[in-house]
Protein backbone atom coordinates (compact mmCIF):
# COMPACT_ATOMS: atom_id res chain seq x y z
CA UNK A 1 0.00 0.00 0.00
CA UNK A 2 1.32 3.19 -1.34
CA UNK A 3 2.24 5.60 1.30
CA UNK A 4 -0.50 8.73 1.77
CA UNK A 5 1.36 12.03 1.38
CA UNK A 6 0.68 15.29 3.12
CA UNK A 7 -1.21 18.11 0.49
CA UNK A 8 1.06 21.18 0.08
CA UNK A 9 0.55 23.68 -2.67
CA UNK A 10 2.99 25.32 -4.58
CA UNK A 11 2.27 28.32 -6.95
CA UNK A 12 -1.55 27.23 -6.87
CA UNK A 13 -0.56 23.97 -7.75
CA UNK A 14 -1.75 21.46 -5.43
CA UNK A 15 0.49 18.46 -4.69
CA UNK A 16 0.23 15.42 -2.70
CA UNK A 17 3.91 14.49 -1.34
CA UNK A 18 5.18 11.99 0.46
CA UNK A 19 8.98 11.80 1.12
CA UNK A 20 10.47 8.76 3.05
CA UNK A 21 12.58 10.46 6.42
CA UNK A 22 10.65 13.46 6.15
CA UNK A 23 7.74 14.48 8.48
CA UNK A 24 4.35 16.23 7.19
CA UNK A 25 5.70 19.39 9.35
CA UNK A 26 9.21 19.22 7.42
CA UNK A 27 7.13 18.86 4.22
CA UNK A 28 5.43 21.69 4.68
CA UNK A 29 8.51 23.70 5.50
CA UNK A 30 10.17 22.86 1.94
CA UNK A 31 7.09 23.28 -0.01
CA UNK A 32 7.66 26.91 1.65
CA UNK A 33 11.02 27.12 0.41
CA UNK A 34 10.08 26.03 -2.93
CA UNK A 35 7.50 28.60 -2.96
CA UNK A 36 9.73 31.52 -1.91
CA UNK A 37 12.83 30.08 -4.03
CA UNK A 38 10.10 30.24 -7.36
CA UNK A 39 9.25 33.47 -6.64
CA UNK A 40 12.72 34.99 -6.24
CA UNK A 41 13.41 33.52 -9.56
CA UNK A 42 10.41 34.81 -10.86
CA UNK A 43 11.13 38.10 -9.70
CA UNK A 44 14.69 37.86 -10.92
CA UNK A 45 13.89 36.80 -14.83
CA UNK A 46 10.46 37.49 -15.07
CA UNK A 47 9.89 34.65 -16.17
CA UNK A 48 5.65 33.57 -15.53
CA UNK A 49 5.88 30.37 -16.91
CA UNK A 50 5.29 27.45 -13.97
CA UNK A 51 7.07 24.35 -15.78
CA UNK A 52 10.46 26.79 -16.45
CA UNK A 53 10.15 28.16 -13.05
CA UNK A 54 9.86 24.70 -11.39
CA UNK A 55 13.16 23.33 -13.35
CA UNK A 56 14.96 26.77 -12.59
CA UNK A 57 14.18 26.26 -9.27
CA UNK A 58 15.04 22.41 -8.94
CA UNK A 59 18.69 23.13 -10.97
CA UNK A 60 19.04 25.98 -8.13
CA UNK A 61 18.87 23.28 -5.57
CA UNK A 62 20.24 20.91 -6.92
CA UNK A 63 23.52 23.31 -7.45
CA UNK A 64 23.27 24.44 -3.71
CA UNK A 65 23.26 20.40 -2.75
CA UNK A 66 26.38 19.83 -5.56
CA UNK A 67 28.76 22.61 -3.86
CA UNK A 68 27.68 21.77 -0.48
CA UNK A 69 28.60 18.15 -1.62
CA UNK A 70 32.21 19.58 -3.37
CA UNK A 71 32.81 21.67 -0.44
CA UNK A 72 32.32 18.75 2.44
CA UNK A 73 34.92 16.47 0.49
CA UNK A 74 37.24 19.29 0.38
CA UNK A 75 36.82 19.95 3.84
CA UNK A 76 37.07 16.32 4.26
CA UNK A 77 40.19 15.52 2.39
CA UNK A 78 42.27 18.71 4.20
CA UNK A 79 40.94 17.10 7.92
CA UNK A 80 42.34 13.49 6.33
CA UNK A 81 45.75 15.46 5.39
CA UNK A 82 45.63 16.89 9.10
CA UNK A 83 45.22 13.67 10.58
CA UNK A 84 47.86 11.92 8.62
CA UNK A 85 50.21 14.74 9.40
CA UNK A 86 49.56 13.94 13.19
CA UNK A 87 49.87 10.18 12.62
CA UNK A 88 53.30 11.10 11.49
CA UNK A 89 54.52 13.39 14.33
CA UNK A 90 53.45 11.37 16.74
CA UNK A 91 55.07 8.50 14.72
CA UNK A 92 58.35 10.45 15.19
CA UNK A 93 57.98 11.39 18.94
CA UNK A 94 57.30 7.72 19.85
CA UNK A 95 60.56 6.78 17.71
CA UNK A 96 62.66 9.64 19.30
CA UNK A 97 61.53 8.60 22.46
CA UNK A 98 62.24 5.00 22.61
CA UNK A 99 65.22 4.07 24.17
CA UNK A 100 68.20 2.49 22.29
CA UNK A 101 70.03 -0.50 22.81
């Protein structure tokens, strides 16, 4: 049985959604965004046509969710670097401080 989604409405246009992790509250809350996001870009371009506004909005978010994804595995790779770097001093102060025969 197919999951019943929460009814939101976006530009007018009623929708039923139902997104698995995501509460009817939390639904409600993006449908918001979504709203606001359209109308910026409507506002921006003046463009009044729904379908362009919907896929201007969607490449918007999916750009924000691309350079948040670019940005974490930088992040991510200089915090490895760091690490290793440790790994290596420490390496070296357990090596300097071992005694010799």
């Amino acid at each position: 049985m197919a999951k019943k989604g929460i009814e939101v409405s976006v530009r007018r246009i009623p929708l039923e959604v139902a997104i698995d992790g995501v509460e009817p509250m939390e639904v409600s809350s993006l449908a918001s965004m979504v709203e606001k996001r359209m109308q910026d870009i409507a506002d921006k371009t003046g463009t009044i046509d729904t379908l362009k506004l919907a896929i201007m909005t969607a490449m918007e978010f999916a750009a924000e969710v691309y350079i948040k994804g670019v940005d974490s595995g930088a992040k991510r790779q200089d915090e490895l670097h760091r690490v290793n770097e440790l790994i290596l001093k420490l390496q070296a102060s357990i090596t300097n401080h071992l005694p010799t025969k």
